[in-house]
PDB file of N, CA and C in Angstrom:
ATOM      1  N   UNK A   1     102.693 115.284  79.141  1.00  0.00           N
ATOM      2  CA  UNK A   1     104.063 115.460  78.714  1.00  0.00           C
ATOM      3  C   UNK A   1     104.860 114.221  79.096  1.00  0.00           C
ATOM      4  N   UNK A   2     105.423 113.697  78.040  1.00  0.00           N
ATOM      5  CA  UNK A   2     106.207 112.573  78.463  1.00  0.00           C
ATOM      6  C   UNK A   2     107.782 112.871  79.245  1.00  0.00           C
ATOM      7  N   UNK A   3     108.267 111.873  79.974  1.00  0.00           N
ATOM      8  CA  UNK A   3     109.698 112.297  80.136  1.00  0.00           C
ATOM      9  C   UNK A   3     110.783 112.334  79.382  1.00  0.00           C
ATOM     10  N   UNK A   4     110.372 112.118  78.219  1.00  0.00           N
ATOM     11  CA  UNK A   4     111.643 112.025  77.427  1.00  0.00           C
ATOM     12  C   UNK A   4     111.650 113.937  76.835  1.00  0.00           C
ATOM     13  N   UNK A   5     110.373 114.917  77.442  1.00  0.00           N
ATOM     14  CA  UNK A   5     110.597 115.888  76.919  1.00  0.00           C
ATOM     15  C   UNK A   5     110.527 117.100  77.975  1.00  0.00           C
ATOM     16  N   UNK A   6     111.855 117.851  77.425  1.00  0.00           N
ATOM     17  CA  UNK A   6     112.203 118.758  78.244  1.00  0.00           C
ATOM     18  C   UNK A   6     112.102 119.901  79.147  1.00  0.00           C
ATOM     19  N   UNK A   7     111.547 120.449  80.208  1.00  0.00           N
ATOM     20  CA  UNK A   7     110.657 121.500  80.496  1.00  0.00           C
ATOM     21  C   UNK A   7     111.375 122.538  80.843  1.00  0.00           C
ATOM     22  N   UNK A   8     110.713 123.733  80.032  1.00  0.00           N
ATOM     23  CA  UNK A   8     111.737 125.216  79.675  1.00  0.00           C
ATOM     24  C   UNK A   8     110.898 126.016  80.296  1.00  0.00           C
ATOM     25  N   UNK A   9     109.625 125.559  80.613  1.00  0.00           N
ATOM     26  CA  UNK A   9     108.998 126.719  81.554  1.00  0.00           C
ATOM     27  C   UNK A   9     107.726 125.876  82.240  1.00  0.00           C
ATOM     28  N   UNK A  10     107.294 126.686  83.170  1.00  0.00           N
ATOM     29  CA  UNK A  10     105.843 126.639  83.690  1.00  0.00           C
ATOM     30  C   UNK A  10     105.038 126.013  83.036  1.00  0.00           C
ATOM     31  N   UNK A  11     104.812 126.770  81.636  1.00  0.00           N
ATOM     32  CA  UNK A  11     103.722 126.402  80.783  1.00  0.00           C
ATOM     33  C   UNK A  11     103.699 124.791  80.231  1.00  0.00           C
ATOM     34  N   UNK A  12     105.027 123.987  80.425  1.00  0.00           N
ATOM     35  CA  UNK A  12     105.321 123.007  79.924  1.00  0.00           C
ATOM     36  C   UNK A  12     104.928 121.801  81.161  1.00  0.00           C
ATOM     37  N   UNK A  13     104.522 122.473  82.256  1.00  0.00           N
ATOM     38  CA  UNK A  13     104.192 121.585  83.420  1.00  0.00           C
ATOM     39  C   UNK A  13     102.941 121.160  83.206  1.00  0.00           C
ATOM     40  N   UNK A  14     102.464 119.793  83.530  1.00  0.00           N
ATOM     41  CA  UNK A  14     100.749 119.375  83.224  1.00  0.00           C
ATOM     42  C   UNK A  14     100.098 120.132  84.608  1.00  0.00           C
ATOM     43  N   UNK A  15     100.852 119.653  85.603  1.00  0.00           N
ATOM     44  CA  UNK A  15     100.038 120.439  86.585  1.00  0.00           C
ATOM     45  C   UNK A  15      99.846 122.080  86.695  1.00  0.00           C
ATOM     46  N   UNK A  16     100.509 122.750  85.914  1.00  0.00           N
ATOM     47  CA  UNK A  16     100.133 124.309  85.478  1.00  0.00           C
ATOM     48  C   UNK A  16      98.775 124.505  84.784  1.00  0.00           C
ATOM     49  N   UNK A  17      98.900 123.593  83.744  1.00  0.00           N
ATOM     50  CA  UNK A  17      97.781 123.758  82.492  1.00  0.00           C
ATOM     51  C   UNK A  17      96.709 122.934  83.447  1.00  0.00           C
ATOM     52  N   UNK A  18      96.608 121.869  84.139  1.00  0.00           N
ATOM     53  CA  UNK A  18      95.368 121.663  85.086  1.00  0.00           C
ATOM     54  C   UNK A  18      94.645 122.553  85.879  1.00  0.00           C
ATOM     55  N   UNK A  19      95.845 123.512  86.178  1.00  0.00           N
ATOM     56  CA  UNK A  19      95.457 124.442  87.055  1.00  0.00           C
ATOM     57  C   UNK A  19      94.412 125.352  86.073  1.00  0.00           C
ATOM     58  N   UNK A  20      95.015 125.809  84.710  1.00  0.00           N
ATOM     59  CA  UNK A  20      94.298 126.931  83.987  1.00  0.00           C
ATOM     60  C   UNK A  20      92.600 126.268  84.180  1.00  0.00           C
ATOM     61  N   UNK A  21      92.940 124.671  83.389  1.00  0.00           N
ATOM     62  CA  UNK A  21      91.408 124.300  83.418  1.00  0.00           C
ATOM     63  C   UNK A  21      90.669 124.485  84.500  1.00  0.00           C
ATOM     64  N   UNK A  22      91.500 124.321  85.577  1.00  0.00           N
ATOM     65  CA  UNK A  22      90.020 124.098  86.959  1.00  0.00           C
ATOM     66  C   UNK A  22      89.757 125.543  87.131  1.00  0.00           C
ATOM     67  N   UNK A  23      90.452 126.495  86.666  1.00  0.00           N
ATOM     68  CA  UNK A  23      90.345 127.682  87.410  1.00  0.00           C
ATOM     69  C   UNK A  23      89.343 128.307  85.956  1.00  0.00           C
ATOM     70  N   UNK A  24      89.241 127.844  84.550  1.00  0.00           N
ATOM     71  CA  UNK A  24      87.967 128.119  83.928  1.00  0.00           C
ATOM     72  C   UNK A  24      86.627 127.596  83.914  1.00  0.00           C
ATOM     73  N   UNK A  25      87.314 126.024  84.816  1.00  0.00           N
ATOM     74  CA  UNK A  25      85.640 125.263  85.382  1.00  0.00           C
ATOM     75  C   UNK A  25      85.203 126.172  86.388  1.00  0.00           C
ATOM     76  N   UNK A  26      85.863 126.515  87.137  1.00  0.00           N
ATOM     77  CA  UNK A  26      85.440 127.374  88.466  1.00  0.00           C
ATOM     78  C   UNK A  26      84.446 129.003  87.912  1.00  0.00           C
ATOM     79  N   UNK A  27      85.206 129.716  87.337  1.00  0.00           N
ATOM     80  CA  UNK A  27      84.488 130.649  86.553  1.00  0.00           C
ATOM     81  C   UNK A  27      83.538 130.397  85.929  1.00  0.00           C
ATOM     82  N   UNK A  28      83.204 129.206  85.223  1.00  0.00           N
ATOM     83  CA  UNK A  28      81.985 128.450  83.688  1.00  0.00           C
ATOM     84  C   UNK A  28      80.778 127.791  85.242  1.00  0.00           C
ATOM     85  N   UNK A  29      81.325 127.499  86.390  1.00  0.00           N
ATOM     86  CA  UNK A  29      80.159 127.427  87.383  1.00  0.00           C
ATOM     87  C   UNK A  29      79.845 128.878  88.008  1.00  0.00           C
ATOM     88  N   UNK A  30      80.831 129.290  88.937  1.00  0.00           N
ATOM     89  CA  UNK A  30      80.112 130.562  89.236  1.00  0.00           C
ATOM     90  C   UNK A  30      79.290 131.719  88.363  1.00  0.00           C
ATOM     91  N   UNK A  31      78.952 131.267  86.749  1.00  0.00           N
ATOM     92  CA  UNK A  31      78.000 132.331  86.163  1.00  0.00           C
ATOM     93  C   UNK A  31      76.675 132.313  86.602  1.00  0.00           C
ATOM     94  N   UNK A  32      76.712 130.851  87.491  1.00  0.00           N
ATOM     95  CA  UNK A  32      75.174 130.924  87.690  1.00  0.00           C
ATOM     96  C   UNK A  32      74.987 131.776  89.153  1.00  0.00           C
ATOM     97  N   UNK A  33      75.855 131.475  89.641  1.00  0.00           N
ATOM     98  CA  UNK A  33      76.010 132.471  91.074  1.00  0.00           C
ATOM     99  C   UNK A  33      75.060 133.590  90.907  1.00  0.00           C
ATOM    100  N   UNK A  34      74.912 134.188  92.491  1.00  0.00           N
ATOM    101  CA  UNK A  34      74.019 135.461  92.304  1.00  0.00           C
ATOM    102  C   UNK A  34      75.692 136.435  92.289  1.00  0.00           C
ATOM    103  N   UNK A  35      74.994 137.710  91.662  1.00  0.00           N
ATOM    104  CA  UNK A  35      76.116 138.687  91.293  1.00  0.00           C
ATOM    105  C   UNK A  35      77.363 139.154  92.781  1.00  0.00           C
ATOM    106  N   UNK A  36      76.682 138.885  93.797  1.00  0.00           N
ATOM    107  CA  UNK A  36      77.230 139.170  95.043  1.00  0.00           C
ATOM    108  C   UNK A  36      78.467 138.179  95.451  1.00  0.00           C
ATOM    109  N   UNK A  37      77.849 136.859  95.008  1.00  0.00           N
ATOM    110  CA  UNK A  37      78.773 135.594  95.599  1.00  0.00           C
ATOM    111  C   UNK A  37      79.866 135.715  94.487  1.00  0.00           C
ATOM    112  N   UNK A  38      81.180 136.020  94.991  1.00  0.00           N
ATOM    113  CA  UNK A  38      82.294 135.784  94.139  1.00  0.00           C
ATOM    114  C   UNK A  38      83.114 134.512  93.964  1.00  0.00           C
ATOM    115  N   UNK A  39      82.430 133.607  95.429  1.00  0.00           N
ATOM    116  CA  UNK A  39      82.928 131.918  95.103  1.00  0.00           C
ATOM    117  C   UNK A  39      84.560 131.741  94.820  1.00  0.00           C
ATOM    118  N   UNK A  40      84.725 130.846  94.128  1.00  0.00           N
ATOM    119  CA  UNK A  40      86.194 130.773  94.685  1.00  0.00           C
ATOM    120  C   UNK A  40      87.424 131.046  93.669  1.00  0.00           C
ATOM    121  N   UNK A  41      86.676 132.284  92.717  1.00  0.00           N
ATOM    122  CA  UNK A  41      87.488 132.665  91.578  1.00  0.00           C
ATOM    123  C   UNK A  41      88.849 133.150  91.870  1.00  0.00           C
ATOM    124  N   UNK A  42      89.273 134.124  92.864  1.00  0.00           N
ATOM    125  CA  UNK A  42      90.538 134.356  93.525  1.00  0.00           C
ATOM    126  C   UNK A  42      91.443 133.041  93.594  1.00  0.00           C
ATOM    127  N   UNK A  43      90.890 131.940  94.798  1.00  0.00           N
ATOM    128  CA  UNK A  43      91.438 130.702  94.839  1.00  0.00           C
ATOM    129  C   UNK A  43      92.050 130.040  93.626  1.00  0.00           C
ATOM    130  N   UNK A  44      91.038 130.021  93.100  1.00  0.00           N
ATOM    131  CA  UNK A  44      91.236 129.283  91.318  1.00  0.00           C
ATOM    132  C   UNK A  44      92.609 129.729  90.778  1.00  0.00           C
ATOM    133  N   UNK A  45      92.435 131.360  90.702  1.00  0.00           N
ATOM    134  CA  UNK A  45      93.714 132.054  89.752  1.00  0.00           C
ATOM    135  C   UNK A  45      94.783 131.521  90.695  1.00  0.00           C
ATOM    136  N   UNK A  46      94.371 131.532  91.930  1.00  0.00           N
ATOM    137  CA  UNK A  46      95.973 131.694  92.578  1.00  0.00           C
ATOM    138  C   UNK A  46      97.011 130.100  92.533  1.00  0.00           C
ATOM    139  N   UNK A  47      95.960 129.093  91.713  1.00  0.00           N
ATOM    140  CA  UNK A  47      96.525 127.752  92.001  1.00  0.00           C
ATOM    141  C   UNK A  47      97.769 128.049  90.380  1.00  0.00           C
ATOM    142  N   UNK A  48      97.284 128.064  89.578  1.00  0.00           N
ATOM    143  CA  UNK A  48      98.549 128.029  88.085  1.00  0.00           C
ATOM    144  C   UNK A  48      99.438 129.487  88.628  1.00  0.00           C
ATOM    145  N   UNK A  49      98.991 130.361  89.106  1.00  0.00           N
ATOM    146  CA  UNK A  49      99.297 131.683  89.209  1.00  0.00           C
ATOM    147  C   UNK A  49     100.671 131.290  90.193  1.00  0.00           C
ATOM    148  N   UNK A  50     100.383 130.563  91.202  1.00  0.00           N
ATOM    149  CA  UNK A  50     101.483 130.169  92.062  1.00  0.00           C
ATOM    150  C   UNK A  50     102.747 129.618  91.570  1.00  0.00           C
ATOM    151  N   UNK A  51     101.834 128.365  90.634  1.00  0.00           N
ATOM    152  CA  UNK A  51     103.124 127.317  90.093  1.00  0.00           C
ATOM    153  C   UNK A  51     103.710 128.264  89.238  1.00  0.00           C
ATOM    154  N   UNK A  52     103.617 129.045  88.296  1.00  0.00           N
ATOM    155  CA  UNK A  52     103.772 130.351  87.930  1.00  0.00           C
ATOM    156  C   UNK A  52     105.300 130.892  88.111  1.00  0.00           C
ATOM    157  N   UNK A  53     104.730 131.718  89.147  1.00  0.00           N
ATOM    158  CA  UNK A  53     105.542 132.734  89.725  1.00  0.00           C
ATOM    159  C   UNK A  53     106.655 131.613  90.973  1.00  0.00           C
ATOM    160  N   UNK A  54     105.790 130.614  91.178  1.00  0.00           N
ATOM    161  CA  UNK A  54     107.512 129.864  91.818  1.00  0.00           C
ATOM    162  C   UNK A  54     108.367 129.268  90.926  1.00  0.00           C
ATOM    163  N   UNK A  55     107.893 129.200  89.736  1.00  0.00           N
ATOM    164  CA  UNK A  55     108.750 128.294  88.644  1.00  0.00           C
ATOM    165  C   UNK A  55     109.946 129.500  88.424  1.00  0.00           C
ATOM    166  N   UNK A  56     109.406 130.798  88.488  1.00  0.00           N
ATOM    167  CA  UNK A  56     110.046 131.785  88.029  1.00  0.00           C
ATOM    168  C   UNK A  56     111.065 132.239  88.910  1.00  0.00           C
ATOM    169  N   UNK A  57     110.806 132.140  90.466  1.00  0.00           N
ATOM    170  CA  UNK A  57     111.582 132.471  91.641  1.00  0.00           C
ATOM    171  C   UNK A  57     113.062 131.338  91.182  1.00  0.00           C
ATOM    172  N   UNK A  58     112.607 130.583  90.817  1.00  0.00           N
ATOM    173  CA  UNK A  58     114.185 129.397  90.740  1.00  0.00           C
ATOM    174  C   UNK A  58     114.704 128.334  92.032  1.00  0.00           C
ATOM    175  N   UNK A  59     115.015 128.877  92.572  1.00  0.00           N
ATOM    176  CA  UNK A  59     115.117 128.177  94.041  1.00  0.00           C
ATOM    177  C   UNK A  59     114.369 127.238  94.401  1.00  0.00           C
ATOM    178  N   UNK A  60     114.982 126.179  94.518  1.00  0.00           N
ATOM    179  CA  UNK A  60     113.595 124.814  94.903  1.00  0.00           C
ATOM    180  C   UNK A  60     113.093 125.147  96.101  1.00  0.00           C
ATOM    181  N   UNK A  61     113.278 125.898  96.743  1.00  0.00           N
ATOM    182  CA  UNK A  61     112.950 125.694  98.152  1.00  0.00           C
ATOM    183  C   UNK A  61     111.782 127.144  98.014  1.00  0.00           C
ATOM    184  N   UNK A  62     112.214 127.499  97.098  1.00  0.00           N
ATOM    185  CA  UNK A  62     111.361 129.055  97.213  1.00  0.00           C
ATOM    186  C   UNK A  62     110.011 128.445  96.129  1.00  0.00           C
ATOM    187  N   UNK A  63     110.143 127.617  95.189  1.00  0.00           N
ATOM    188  CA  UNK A  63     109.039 126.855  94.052  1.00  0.00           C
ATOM    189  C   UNK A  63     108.854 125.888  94.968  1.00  0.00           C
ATOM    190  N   UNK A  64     109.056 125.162  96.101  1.00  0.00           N
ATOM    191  CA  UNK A  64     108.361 124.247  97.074  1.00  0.00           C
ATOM    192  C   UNK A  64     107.240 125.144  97.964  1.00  0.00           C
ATOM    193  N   UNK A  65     108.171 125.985  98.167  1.00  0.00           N
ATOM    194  CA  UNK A  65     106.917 127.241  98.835  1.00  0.00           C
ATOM    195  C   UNK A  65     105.561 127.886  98.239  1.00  0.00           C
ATOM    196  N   UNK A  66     106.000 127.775  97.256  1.00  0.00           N
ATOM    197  CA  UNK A  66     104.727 128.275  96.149  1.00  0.00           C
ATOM    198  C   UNK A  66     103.890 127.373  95.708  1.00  0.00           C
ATOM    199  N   UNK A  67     104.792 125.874  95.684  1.00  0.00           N
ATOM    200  CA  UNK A  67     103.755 124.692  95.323  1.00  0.00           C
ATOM    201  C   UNK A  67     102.877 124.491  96.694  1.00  0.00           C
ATOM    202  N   UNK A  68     103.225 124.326  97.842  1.00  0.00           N
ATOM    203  CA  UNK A  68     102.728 124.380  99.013  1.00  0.00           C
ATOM    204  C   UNK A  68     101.306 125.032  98.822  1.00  0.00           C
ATOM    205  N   UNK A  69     101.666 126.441  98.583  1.00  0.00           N
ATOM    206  CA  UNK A  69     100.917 127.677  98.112  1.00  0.00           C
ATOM    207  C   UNK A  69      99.149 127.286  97.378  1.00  0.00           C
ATOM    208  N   UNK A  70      99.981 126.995  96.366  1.00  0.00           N
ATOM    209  CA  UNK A  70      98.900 126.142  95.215  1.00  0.00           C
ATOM    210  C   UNK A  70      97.972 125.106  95.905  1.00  0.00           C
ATOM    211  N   UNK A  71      99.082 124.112  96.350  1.00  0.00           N
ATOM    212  CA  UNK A  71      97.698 123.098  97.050  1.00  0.00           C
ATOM    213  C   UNK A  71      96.820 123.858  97.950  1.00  0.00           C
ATOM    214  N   UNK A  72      97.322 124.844  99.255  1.00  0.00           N
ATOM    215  CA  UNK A  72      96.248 125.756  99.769  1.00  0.00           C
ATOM    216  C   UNK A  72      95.304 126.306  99.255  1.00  0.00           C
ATOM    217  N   UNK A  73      95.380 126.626  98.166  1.00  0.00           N
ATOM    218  CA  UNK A  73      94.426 127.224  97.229  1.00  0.00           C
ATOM    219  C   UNK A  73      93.665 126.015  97.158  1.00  0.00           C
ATOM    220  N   UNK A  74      94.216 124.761  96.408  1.00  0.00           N
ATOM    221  CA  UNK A  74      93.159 123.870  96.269  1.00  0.00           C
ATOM    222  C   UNK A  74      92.094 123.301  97.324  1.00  0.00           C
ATOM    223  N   UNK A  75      92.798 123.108  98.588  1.00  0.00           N
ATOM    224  CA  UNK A  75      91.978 123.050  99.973  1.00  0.00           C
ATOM    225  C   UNK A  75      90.826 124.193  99.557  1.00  0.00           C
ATOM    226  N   UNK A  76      90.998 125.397  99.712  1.00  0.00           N
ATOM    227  CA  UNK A  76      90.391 126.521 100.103  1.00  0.00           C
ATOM    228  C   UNK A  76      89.126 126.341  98.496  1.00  0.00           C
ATOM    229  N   UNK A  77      89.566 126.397  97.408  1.00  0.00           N
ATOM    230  CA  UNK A  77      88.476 125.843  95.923  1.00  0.00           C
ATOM    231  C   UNK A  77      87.548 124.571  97.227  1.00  0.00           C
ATOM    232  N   UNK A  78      88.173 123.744  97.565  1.00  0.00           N
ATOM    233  CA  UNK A  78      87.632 122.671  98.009  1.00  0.00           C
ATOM    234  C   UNK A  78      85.920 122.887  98.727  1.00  0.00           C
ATOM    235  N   UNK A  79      86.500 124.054 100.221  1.00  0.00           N
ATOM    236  CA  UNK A  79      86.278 124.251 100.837  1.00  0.00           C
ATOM    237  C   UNK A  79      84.664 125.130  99.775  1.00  0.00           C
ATOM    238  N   UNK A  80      84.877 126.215  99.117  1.00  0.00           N
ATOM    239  CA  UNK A  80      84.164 126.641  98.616  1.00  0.00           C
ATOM    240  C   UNK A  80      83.076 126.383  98.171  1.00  0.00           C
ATOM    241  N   UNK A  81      83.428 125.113  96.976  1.00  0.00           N
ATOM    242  CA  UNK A  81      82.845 124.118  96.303  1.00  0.00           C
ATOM    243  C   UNK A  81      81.602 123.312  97.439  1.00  0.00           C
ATOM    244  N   UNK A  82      82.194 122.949  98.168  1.00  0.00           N
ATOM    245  CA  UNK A  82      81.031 122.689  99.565  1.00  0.00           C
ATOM    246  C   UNK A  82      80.356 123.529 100.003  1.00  0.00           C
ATOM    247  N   UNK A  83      80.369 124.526 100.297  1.00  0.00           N
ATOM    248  CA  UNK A  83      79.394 125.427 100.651  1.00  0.00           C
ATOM    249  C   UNK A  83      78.957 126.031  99.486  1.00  0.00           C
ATOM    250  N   UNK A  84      79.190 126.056  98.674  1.00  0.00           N
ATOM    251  CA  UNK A  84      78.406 126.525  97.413  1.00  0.00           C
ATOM    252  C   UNK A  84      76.987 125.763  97.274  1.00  0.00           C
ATOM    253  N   UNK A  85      77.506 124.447  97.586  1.00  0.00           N
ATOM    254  CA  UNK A  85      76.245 123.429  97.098  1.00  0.00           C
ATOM    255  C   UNK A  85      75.472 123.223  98.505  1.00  0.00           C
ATOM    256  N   UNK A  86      75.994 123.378  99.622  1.00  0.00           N
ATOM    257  CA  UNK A  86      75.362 123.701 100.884  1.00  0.00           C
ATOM    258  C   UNK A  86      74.209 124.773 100.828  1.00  0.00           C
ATOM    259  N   UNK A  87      74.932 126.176 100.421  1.00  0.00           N
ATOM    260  CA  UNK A  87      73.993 127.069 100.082  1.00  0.00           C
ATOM    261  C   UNK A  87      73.033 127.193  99.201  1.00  0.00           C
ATOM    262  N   UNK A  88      72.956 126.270  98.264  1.00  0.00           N
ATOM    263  CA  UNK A  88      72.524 125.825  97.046  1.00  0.00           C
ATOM    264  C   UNK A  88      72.657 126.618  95.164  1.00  0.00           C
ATOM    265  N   UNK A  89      73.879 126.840  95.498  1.00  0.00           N
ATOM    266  CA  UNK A  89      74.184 127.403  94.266  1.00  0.00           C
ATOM    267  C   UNK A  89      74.801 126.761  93.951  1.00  0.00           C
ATOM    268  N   UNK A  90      75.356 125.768  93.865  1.00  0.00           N
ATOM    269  CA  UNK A  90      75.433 124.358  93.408  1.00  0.00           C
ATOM    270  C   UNK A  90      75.320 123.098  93.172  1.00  0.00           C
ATOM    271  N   UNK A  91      74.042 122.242  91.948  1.00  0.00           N
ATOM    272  CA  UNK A  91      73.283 121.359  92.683  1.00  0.00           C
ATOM    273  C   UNK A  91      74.058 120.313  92.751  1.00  0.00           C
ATOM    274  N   UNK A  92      73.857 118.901  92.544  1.00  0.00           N
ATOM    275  CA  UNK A  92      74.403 117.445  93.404  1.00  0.00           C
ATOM    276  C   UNK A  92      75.492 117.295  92.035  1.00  0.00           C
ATOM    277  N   UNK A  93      74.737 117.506  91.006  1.00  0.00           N
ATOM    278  CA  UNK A  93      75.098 116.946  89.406  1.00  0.00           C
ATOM    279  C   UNK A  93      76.932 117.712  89.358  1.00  0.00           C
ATOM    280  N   UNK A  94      76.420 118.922  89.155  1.00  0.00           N
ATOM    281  CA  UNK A  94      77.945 120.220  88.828  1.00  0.00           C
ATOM    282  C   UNK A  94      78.545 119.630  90.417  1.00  0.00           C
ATOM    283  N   UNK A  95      78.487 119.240  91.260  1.00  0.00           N
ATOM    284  CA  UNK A  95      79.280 119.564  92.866  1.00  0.00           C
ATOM    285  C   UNK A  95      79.883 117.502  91.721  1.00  0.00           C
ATOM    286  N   UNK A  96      79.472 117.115  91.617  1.00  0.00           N
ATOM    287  CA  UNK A  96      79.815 115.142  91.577  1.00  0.00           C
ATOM    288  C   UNK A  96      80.897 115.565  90.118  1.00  0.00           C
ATOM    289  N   UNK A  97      80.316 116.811  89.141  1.00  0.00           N
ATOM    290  CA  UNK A  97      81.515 116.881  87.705  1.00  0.00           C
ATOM    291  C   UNK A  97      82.623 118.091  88.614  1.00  0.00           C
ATOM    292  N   UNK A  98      83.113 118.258  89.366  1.00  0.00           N
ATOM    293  CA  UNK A  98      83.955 119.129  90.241  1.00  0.00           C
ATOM    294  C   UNK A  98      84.901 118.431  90.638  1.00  0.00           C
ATOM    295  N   UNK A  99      84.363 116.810  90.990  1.00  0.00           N
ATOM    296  CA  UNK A  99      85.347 115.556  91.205  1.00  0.00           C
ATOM    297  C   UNK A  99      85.706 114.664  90.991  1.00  0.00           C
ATOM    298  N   UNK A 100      85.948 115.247  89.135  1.00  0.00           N
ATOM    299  CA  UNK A 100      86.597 114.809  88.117  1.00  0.00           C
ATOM    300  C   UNK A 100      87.313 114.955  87.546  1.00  0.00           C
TER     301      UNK A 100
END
Protein backbone atom coordinates (compact mmCIF):
# COMPACT_ATOMS: atom_id res chain seq x y z
CA UNK A 1 0.00 0.00 0.00
CA UNK A 2 1.42 3.18 -0.94
CA UNK A 3 1.16 6.40 1.19
CA UNK A 4 -0.60 8.35 -0.88
CA UNK A 5 -3.57 5.78 0.04
CA UNK A 6 -5.84 5.97 2.76
CA UNK A 7 -6.42 3.35 5.54
CA UNK A 8 -10.19 2.76 6.60
CA UNK A 9 -9.52 -0.41 8.27
CA UNK A 10 -7.30 -3.28 9.42
CA UNK A 11 -7.71 -5.02 6.29
CA UNK A 12 -5.96 -2.11 4.48
CA UNK A 13 -2.76 -2.62 6.72
CA UNK A 14 0.17 -4.79 4.87
CA UNK A 15 1.15 -5.97 8.12
CA UNK A 16 -2.51 -7.51 8.77
CA UNK A 17 -2.61 -9.32 5.38
CA UNK A 18 1.17 -10.68 6.27
CA UNK A 19 -0.18 -11.83 9.18
CA UNK A 20 -3.20 -13.86 7.24
CA UNK A 21 -0.29 -15.34 5.01
CA UNK A 22 2.04 -16.60 7.74
CA UNK A 23 -0.75 -17.85 9.70
CA UNK A 24 -1.87 -20.09 6.28
CA UNK A 25 1.96 -21.02 5.86
CA UNK A 26 1.78 -22.18 9.42
CA UNK A 27 -1.41 -24.38 8.87
CA UNK A 28 -0.07 -25.63 4.88
CA UNK A 29 3.15 -26.95 7.31
CA UNK A 30 1.52 -28.38 10.24
CA UNK A 31 -0.58 -30.96 7.79
CA UNK A 32 2.30 -32.96 7.93
CA UNK A 33 2.34 -32.95 11.74
CA UNK A 34 1.23 -36.06 13.62
CA UNK A 35 -2.60 -35.51 14.53
CA UNK A 36 -1.63 -34.81 18.29
CA UNK A 37 0.94 -31.91 17.64
CA UNK A 38 -1.18 -28.76 17.21
CA UNK A 39 2.15 -26.57 16.60
CA UNK A 40 1.69 -23.12 16.48
CA UNK A 41 -1.76 -22.67 14.81
CA UNK A 42 -3.32 -20.68 17.91
CA UNK A 43 -0.09 -18.35 17.75
CA UNK A 44 -0.53 -17.83 14.01
CA UNK A 45 -4.40 -16.72 14.33
CA UNK A 46 -3.60 -14.61 17.17
CA UNK A 47 -0.90 -12.41 15.15
CA UNK A 48 -3.70 -10.59 12.26
CA UNK A 49 -6.39 -11.50 14.93
CA UNK A 50 -4.63 -8.96 17.31
CA UNK A 51 -3.85 -6.21 14.75
CA UNK A 52 -7.55 -6.85 14.24
CA UNK A 53 -9.26 -6.32 17.21
CA UNK A 54 -6.69 -3.37 18.30
CA UNK A 55 -7.37 -1.49 15.12
CA UNK A 56 -10.94 -1.79 16.32
CA UNK A 57 -10.35 -0.79 20.13
CA UNK A 58 -9.25 2.90 18.64
CA UNK A 59 -7.06 4.17 21.25
CA UNK A 60 -3.40 4.20 20.28
CA UNK A 61 -2.35 3.15 23.37
CA UNK A 62 -4.91 0.31 23.58
CA UNK A 63 -3.78 -0.77 19.36
CA UNK A 64 -0.02 -0.35 20.80
CA UNK A 65 -1.07 -2.98 23.28
CA UNK A 66 -2.37 -5.33 20.85
CA UNK A 67 0.48 -4.66 18.42
CA UNK A 68 2.84 -5.56 21.32
CA UNK A 69 0.42 -8.58 21.49
CA UNK A 70 1.03 -9.67 17.85
CA UNK A 71 4.78 -9.51 17.94
CA UNK A 72 4.45 -12.03 21.12
CA UNK A 73 2.74 -14.23 19.08
CA UNK A 74 5.45 -13.92 16.56
CA UNK A 75 8.28 -14.74 19.23
CA UNK A 76 6.12 -17.66 20.43
CA UNK A 77 5.40 -18.99 16.04
CA UNK A 78 9.24 -18.46 16.37
CA UNK A 79 9.79 -20.43 19.23
CA UNK A 80 7.60 -23.30 17.79
CA UNK A 81 9.02 -23.36 14.41
CA UNK A 82 12.36 -24.48 16.29
CA UNK A 83 11.27 -27.16 18.02
CA UNK A 84 9.22 -28.43 15.40
CA UNK A 85 12.35 -29.06 13.36
CA UNK A 86 14.23 -30.07 16.62
CA UNK A 87 11.65 -32.72 17.00
CA UNK A 88 11.76 -33.44 13.48
CA UNK A 89 8.58 -32.53 12.05
CA UNK A 90 10.17 -30.08 10.31
CA UNK A 91 13.02 -30.73 7.95
CA UNK A 92 16.10 -28.07 7.21
CA UNK A 93 14.37 -27.12 3.63
CA UNK A 94 10.43 -25.93 5.11
CA UNK A 95 12.37 -24.55 8.70
CA UNK A 96 15.13 -22.15 5.84
CA UNK A 97 11.29 -21.24 3.52
CA UNK A 98 9.78 -20.06 7.23
CA UNK A 99 12.60 -17.31 6.91
CA UNK A 100 11.30 -15.78 4.15
Amino acid sequence: MGRSEQINSYRDLEVWEQGIALTEQIYEIAKSFPKAEKFGRRAAVSVPANIAEGWGRRPTKDYVRFLRMARGSLTEIETQIILANRLGFLNETALQNTRE
